[in-house]
PDB file of N, CA and C in Angstrom:
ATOM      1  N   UNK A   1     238.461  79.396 194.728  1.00  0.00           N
ATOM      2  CA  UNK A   1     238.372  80.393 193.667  1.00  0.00           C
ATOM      3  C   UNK A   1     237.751  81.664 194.234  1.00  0.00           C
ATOM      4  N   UNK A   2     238.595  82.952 193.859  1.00  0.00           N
ATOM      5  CA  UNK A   2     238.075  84.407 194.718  1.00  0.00           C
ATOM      6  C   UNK A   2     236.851  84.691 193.377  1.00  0.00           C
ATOM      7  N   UNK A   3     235.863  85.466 193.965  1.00  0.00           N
ATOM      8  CA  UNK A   3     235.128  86.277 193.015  1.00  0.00           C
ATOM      9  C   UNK A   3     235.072  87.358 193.416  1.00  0.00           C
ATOM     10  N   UNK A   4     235.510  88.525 192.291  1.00  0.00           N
ATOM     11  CA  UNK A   4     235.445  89.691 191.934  1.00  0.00           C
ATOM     12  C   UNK A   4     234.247  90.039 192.607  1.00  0.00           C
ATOM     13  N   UNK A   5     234.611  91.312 193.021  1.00  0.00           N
ATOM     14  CA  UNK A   5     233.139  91.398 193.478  1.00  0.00           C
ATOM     15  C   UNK A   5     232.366  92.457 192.560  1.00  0.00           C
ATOM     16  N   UNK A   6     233.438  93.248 191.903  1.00  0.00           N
ATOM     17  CA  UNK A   6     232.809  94.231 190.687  1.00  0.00           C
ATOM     18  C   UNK A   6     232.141  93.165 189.175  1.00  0.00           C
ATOM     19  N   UNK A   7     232.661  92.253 188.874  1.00  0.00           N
ATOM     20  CA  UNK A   7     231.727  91.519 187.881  1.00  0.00           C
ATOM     21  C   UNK A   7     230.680  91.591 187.627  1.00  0.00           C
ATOM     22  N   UNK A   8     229.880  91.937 187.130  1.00  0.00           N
ATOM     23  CA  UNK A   8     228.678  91.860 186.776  1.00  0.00           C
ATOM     24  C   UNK A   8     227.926  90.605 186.189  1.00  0.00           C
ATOM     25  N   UNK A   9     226.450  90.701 186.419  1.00  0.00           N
ATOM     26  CA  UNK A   9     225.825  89.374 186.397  1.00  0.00           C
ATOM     27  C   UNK A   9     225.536  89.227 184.787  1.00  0.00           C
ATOM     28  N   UNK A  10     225.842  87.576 184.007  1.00  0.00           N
ATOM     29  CA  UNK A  10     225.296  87.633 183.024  1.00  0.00           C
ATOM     30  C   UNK A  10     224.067  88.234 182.302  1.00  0.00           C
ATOM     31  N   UNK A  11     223.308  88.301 183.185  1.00  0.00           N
ATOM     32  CA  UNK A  11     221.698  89.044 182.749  1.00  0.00           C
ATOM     33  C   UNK A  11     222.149  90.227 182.618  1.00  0.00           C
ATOM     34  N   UNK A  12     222.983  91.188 184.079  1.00  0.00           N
ATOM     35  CA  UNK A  12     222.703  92.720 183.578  1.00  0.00           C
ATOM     36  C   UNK A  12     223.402  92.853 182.060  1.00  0.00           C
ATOM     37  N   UNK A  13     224.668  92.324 181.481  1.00  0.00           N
ATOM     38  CA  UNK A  13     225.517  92.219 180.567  1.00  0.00           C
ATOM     39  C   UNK A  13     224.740  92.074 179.201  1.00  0.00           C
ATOM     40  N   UNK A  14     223.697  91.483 179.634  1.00  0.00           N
ATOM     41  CA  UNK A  14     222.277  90.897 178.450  1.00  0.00           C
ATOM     42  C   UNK A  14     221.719  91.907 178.202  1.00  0.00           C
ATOM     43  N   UNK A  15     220.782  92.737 179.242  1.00  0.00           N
ATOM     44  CA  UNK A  15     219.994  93.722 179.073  1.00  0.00           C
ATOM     45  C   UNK A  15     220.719  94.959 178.914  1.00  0.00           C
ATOM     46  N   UNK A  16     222.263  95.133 179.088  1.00  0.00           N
ATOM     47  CA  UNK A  16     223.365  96.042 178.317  1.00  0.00           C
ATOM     48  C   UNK A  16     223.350  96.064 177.144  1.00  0.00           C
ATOM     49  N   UNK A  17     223.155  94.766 176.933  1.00  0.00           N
ATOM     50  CA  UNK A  17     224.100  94.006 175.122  1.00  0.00           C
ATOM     51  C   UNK A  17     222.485  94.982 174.340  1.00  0.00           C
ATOM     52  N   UNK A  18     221.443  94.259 175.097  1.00  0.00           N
ATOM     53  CA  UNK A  18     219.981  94.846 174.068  1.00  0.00           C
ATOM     54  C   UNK A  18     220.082  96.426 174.179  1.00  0.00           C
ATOM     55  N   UNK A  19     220.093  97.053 175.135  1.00  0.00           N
ATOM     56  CA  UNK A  19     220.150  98.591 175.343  1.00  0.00           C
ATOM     57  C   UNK A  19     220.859  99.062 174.266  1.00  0.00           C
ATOM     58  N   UNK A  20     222.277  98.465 174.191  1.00  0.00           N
ATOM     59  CA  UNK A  20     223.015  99.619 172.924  1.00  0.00           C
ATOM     60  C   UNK A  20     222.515  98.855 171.573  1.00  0.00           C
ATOM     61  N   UNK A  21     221.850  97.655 171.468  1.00  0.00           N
ATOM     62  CA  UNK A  21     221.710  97.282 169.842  1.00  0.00           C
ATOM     63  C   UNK A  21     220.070  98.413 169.907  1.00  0.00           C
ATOM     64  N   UNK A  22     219.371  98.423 170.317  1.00  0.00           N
ATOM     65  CA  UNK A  22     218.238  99.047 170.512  1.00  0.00           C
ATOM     66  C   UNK A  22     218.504 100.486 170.254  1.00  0.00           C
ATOM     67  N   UNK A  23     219.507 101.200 170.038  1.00  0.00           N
ATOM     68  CA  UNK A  23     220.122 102.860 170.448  1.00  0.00           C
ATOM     69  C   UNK A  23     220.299 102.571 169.130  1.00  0.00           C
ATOM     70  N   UNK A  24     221.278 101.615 168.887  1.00  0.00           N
ATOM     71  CA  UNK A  24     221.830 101.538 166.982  1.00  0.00           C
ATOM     72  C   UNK A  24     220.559 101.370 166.218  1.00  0.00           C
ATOM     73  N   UNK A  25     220.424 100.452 166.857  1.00  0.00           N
ATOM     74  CA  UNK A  25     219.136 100.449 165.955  1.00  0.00           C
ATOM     75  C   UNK A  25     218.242 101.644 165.128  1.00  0.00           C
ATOM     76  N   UNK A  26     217.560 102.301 166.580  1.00  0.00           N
ATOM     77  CA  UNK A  26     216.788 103.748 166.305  1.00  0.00           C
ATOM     78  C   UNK A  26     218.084 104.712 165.555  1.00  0.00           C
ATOM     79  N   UNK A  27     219.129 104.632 166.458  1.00  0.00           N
ATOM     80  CA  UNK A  27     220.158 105.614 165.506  1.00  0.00           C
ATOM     81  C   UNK A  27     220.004 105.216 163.421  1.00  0.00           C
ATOM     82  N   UNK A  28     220.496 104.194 163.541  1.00  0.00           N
ATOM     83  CA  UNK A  28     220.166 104.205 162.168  1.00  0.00           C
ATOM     84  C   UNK A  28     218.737 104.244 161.161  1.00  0.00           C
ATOM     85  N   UNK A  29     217.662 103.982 162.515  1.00  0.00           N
ATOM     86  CA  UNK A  29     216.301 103.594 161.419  1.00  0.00           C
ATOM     87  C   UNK A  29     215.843 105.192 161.313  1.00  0.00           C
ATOM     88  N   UNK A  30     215.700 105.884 162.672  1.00  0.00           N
ATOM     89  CA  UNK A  30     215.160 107.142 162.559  1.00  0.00           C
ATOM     90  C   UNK A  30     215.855 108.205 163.930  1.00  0.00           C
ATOM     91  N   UNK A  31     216.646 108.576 163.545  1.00  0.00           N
ATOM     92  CA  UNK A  31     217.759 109.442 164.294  1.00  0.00           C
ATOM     93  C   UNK A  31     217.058 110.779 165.203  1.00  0.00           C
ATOM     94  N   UNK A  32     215.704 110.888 164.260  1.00  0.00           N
ATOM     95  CA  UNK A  32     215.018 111.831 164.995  1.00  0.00           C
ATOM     96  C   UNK A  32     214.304 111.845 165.632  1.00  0.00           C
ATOM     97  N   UNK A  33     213.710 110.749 165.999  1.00  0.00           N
ATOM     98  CA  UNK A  33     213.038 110.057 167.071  1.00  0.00           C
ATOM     99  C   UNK A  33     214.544 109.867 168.509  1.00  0.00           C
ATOM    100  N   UNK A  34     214.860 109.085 167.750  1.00  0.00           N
ATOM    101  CA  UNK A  34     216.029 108.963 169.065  1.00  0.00           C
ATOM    102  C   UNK A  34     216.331 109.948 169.515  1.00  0.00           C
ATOM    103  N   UNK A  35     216.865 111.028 168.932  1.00  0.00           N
ATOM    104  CA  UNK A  35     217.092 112.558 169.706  1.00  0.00           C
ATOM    105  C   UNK A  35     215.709 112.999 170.261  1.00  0.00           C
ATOM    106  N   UNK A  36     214.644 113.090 169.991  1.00  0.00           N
ATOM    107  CA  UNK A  36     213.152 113.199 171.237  1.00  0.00           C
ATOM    108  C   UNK A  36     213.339 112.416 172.359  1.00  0.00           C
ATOM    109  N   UNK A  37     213.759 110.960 172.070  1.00  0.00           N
ATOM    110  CA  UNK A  37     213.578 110.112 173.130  1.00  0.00           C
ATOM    111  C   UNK A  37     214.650 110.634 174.131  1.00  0.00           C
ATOM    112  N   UNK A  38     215.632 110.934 173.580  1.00  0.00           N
ATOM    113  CA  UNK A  38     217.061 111.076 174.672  1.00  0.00           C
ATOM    114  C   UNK A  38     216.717 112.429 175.687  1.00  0.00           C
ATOM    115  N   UNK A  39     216.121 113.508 174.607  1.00  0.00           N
ATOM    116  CA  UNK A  39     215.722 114.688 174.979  1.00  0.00           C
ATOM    117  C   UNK A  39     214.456 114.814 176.144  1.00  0.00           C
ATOM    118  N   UNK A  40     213.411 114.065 176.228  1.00  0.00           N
ATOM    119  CA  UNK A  40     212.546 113.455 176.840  1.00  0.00           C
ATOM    120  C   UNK A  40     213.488 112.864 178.170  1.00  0.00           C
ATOM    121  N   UNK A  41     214.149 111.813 177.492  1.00  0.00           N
ATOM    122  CA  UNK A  41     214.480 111.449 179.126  1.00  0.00           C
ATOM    123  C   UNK A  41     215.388 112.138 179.891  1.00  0.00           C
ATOM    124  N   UNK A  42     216.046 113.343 179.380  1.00  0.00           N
ATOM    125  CA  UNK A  42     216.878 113.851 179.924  1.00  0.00           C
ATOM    126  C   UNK A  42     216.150 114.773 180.773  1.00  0.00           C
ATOM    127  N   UNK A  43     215.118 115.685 180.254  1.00  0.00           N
ATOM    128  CA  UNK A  43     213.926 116.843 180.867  1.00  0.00           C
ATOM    129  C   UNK A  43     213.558 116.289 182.153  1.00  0.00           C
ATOM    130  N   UNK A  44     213.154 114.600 181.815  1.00  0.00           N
ATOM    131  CA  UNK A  44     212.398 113.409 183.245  1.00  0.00           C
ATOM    132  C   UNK A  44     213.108 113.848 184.369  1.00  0.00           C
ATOM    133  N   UNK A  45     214.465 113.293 183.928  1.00  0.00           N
ATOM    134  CA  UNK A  45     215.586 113.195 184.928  1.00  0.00           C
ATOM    135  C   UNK A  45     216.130 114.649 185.271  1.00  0.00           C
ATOM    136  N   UNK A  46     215.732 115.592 184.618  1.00  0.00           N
ATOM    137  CA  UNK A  46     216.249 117.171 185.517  1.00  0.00           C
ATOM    138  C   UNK A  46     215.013 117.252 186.166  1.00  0.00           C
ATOM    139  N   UNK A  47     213.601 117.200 185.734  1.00  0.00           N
ATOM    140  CA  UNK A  47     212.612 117.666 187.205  1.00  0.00           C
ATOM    141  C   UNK A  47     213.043 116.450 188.302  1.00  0.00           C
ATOM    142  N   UNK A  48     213.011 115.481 188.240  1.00  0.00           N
ATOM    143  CA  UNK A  48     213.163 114.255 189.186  1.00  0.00           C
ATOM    144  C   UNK A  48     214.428 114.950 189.995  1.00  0.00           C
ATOM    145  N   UNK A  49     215.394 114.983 189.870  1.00  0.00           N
ATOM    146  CA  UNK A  49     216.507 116.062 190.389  1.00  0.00           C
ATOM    147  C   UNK A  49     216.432 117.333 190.974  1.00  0.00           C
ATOM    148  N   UNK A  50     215.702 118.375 190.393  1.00  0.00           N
ATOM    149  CA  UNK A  50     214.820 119.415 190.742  1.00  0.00           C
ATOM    150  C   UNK A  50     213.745 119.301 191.974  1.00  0.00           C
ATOM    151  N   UNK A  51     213.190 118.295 191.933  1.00  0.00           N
ATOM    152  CA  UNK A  51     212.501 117.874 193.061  1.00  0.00           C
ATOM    153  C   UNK A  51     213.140 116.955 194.473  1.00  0.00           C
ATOM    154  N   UNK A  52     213.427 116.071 193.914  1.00  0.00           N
ATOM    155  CA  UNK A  52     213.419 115.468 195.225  1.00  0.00           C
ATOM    156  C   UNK A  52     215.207 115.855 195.438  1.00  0.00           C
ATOM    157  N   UNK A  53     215.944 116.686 194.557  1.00  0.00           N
ATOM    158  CA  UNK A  53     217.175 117.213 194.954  1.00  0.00           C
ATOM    159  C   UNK A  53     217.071 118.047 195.947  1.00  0.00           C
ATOM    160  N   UNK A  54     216.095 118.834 196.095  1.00  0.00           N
ATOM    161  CA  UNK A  54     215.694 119.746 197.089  1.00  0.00           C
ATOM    162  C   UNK A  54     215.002 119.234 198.029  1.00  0.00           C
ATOM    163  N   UNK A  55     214.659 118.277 198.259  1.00  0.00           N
ATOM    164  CA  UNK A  55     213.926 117.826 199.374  1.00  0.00           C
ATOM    165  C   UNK A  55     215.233 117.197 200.631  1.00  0.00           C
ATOM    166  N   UNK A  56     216.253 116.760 199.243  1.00  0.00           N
ATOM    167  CA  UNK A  56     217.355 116.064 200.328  1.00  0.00           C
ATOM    168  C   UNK A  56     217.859 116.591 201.172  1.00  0.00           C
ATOM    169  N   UNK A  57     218.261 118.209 200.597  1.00  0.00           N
ATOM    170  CA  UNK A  57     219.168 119.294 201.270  1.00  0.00           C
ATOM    171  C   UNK A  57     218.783 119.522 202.456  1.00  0.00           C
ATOM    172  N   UNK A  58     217.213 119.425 202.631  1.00  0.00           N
ATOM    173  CA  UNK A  58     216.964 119.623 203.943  1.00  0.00           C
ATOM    174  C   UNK A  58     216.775 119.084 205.151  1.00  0.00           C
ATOM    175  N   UNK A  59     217.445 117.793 204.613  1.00  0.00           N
ATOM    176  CA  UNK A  59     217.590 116.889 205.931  1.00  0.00           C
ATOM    177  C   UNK A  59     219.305 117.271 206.171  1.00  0.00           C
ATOM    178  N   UNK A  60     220.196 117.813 205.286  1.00  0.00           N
ATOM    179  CA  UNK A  60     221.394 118.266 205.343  1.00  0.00           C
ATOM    180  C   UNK A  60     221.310 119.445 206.221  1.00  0.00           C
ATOM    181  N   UNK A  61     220.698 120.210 206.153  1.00  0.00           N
ATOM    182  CA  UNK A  61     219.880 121.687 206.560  1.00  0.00           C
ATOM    183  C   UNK A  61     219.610 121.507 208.173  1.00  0.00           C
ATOM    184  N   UNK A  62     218.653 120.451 208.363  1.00  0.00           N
ATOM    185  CA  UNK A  62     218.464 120.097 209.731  1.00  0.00           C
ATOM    186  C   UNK A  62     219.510 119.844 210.466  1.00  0.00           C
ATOM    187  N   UNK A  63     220.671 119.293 209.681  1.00  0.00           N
ATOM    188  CA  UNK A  63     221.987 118.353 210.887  1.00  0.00           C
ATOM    189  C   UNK A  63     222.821 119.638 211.165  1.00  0.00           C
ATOM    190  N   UNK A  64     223.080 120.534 209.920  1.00  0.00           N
ATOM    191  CA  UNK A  64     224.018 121.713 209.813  1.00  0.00           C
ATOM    192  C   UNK A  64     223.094 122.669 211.709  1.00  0.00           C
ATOM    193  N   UNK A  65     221.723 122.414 210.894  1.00  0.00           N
ATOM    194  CA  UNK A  65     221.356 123.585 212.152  1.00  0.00           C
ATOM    195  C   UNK A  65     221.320 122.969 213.943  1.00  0.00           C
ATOM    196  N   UNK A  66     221.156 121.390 213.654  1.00  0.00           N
ATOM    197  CA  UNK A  66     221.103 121.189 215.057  1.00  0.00           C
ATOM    198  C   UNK A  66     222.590 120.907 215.371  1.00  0.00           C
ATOM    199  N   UNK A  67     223.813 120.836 214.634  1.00  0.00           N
ATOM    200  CA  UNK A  67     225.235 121.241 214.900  1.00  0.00           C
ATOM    201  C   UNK A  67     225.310 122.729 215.271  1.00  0.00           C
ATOM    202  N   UNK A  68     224.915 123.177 214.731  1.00  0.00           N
ATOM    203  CA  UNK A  68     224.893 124.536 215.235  1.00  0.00           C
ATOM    204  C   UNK A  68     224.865 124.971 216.345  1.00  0.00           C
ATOM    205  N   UNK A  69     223.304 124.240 216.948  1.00  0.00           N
ATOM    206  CA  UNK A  69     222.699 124.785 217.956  1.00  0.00           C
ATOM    207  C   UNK A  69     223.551 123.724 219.563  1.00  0.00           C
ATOM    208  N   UNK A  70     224.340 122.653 218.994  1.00  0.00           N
ATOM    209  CA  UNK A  70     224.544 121.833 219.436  1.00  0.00           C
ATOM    210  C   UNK A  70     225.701 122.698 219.958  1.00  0.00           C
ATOM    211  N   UNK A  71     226.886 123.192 219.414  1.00  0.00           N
ATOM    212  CA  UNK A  71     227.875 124.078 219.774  1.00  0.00           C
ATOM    213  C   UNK A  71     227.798 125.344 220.326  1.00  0.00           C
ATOM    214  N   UNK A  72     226.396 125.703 219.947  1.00  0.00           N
ATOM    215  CA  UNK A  72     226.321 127.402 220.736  1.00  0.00           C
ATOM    216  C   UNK A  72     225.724 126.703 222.393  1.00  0.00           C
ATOM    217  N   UNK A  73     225.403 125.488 222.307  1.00  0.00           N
ATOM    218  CA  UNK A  73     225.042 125.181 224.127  1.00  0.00           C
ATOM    219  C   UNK A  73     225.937 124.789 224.665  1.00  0.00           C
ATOM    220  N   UNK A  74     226.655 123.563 223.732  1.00  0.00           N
ATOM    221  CA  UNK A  74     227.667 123.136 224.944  1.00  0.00           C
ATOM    222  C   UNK A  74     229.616 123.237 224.239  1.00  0.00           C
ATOM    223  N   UNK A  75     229.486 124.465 223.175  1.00  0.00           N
ATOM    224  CA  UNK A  75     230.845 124.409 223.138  1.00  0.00           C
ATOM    225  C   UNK A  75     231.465 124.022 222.356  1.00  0.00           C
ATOM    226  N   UNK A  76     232.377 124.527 221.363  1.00  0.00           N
ATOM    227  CA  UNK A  76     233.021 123.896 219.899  1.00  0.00           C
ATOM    228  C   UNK A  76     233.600 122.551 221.041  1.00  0.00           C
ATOM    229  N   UNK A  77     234.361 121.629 219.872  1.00  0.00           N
ATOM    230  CA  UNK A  77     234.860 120.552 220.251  1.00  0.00           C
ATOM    231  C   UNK A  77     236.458 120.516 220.173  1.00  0.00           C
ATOM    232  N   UNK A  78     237.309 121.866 219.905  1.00  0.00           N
ATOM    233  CA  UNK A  78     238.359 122.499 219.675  1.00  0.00           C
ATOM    234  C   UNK A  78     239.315 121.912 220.860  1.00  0.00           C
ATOM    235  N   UNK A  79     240.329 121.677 220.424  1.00  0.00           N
ATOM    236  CA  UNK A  79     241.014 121.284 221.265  1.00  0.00           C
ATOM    237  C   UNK A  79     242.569 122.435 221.576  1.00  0.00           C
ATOM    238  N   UNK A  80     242.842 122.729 223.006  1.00  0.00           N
ATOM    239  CA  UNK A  80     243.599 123.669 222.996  1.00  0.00           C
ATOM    240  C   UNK A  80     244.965 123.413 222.808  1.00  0.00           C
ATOM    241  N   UNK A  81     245.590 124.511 222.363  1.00  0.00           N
ATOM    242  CA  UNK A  81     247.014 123.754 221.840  1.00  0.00           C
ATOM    243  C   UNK A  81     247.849 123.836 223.530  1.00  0.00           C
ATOM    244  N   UNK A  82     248.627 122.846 222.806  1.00  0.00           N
ATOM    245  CA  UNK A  82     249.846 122.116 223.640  1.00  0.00           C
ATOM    246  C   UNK A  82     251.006 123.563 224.627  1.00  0.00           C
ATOM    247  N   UNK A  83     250.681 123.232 225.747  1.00  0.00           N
ATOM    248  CA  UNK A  83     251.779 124.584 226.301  1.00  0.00           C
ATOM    249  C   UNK A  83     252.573 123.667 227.412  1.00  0.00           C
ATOM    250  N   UNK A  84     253.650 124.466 227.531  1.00  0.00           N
ATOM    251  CA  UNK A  84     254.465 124.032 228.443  1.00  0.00           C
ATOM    252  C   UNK A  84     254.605 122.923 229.463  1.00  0.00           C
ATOM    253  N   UNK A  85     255.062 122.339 230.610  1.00  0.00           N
ATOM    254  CA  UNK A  85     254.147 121.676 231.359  1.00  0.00           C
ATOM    255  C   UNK A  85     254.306 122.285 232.464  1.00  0.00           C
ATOM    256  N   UNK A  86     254.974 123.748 233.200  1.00  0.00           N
ATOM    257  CA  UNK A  86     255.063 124.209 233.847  1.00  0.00           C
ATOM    258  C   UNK A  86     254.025 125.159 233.764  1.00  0.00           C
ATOM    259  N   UNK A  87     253.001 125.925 233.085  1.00  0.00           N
ATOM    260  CA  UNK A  87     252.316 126.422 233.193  1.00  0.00           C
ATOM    261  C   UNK A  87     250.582 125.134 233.062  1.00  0.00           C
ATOM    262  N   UNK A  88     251.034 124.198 232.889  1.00  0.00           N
ATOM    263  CA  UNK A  88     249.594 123.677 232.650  1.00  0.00           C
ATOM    264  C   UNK A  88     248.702 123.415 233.491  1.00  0.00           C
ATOM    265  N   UNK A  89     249.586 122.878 234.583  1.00  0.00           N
ATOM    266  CA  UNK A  89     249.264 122.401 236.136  1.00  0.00           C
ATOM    267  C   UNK A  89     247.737 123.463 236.594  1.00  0.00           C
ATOM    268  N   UNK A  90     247.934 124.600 236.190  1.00  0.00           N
ATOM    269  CA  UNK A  90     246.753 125.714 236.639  1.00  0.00           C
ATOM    270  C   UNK A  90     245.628 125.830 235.503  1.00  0.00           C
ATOM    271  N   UNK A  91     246.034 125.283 234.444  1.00  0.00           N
ATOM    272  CA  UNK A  91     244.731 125.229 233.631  1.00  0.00           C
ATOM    273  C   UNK A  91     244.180 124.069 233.074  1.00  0.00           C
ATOM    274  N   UNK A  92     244.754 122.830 233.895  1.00  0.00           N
ATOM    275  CA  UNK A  92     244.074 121.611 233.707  1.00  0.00           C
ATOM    276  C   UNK A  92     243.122 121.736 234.926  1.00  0.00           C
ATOM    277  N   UNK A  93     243.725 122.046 236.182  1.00  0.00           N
ATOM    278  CA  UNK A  93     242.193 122.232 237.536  1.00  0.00           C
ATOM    279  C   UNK A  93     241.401 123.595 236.984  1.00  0.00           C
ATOM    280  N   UNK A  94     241.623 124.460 236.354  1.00  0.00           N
ATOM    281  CA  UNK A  94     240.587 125.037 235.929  1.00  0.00           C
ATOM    282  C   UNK A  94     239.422 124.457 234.775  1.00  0.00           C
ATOM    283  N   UNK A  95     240.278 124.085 234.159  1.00  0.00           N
ATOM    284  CA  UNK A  95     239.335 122.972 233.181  1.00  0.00           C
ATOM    285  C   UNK A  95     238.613 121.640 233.725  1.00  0.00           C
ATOM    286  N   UNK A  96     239.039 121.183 234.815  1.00  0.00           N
ATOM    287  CA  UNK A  96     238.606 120.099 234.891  1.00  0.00           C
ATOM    288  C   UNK A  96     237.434 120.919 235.918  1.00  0.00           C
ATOM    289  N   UNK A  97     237.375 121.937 236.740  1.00  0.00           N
ATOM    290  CA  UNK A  97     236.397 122.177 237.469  1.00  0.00           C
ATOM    291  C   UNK A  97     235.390 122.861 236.111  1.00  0.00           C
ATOM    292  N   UNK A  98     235.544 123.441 235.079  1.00  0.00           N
ATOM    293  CA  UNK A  98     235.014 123.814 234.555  1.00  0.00           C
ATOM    294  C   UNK A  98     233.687 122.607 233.830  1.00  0.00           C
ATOM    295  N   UNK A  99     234.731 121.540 233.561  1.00  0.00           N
ATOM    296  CA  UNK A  99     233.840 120.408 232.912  1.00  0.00           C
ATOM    297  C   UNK A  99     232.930 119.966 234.511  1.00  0.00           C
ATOM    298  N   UNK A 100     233.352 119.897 235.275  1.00  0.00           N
ATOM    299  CA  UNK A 100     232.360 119.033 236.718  1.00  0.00           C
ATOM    300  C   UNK A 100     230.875 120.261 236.662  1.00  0.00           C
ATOM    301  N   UNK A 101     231.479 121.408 236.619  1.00  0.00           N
ATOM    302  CA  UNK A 101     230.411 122.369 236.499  1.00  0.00           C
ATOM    303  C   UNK A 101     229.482 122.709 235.650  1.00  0.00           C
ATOM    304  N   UNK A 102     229.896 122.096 234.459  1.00  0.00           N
ATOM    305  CA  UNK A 102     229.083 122.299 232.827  1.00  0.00           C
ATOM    306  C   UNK A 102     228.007 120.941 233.345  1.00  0.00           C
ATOM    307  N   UNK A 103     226.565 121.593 233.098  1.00  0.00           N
ATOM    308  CA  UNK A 103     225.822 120.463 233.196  1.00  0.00           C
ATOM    309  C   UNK A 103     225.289 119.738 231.853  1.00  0.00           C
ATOM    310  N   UNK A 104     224.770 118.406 232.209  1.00  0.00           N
ATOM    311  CA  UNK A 104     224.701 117.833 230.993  1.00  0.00           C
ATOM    312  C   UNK A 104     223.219 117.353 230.451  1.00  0.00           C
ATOM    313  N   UNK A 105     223.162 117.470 229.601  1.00  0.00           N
ATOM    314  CA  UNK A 105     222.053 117.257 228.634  1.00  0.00           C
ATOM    315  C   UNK A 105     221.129 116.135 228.993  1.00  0.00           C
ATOM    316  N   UNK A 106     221.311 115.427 229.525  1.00  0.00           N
ATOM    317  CA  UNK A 106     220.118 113.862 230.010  1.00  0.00           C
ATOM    318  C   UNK A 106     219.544 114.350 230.914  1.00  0.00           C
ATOM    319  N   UNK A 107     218.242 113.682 230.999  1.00  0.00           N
ATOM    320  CA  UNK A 107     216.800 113.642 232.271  1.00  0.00           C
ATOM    321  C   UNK A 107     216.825 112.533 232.536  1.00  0.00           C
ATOM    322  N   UNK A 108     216.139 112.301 233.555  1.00  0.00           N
ATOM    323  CA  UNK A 108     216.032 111.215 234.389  1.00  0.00           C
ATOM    324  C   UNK A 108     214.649 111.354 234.743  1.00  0.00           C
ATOM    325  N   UNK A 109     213.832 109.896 234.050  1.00  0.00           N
ATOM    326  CA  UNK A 109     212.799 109.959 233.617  1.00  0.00           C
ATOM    327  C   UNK A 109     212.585 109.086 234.839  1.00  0.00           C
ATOM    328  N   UNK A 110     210.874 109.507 235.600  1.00  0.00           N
ATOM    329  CA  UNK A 110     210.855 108.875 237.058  1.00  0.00           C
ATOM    330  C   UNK A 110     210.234 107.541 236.750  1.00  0.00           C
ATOM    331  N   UNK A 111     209.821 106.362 237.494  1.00  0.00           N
ATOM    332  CA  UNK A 111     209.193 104.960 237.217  1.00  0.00           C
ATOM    333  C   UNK A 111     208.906 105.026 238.144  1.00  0.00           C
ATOM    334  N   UNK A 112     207.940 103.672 237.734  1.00  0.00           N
ATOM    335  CA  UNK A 112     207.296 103.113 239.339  1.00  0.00           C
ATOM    336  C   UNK A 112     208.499 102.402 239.974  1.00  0.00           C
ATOM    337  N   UNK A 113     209.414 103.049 240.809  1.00  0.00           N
ATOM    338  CA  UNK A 113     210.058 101.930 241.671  1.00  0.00           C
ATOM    339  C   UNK A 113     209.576 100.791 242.527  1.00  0.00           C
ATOM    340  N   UNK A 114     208.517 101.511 243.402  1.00  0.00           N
ATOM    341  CA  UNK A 114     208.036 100.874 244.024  1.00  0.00           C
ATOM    342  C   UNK A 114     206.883  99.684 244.044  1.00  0.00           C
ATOM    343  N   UNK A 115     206.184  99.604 242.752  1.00  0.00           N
ATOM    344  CA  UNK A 115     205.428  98.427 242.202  1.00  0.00           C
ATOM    345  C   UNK A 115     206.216  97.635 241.996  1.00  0.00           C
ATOM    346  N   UNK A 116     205.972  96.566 242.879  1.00  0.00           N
ATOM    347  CA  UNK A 116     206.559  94.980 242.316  1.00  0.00           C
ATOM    348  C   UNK A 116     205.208  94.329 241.630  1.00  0.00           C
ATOM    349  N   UNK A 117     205.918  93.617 240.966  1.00  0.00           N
ATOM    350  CA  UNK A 117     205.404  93.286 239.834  1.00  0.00           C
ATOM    351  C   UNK A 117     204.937  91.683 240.559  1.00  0.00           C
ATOM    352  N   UNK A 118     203.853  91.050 239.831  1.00  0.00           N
ATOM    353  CA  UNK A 118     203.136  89.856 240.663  1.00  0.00           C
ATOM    354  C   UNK A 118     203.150  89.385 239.455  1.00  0.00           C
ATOM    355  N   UNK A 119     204.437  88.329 239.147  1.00  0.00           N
ATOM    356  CA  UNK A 119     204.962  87.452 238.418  1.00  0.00           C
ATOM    357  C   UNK A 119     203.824  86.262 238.344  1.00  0.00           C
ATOM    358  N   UNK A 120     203.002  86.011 239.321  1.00  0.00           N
ATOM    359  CA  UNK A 120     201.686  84.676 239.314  1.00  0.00           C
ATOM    360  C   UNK A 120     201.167  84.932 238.401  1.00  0.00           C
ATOM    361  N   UNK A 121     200.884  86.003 238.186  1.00  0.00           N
ATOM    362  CA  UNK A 121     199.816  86.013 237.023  1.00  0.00           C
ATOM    363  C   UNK A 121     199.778  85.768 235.755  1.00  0.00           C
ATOM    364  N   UNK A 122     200.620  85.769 235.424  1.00  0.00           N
ATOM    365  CA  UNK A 122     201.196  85.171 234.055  1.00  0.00           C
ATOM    366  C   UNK A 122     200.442  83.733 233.700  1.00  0.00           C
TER     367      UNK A 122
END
């Protein structure tokens, strides 16, 4: 037997079923309370949005700028269009010396090579 995987669990379906008798409810006992309450939680949920909506952007902010900075060092990622194959022969060895010549971004972080390590001690 397959299970759905959108189904929902008897409980959430429960605490659904109470949510809207709870809405009717106030709707019919006192309508003007319910419009505070809705109004209330709606205000919650625009500062909550207001706040940490703006906090998100700027981890969006950071990727936009280190893309940025990422292409003004080493180069859009553009690919050149398609030419002939009689003229290409001279601008694939220019390109390819161009890439051997572009240096690249990693260090080479030094170690102790030369300490061997005295496994006895353990």
């Amino acid at each position: 037997m397959q299970q759905n995987s959108r189904r929902l669990h008897p409980i959430i379906w429960f605490v659904i079923l109470l949510a809207v008798v709870g809405i009717l409810n106030q709707l019919i006992t006192s309508p003007s309370q319910l419009f505070k309450t809705l109004l209330i939680g709606a205000a919650v949920i625009a500062v909550f949005y207001f706040i940490f909506g703006r906090t998100s952007s700027g981890i969006n902010g950071k990727y936009k700028k280190a893309v940025k900075q990422s292409k003004k060092r080493y180069g859009s990622n553009q690919k050149p269009a398609k030419t002939s194959p009689l003229f290409s022969s001279k601008k694939t060895k220019n390109a390819v010396q161009k890439k051997r010549a572009r240096e690249h971004h990693l260090t080479v972080i030094e170690g102790k090579k030369n300490k061997k390590k005295n496994r006895a001690s353990f």
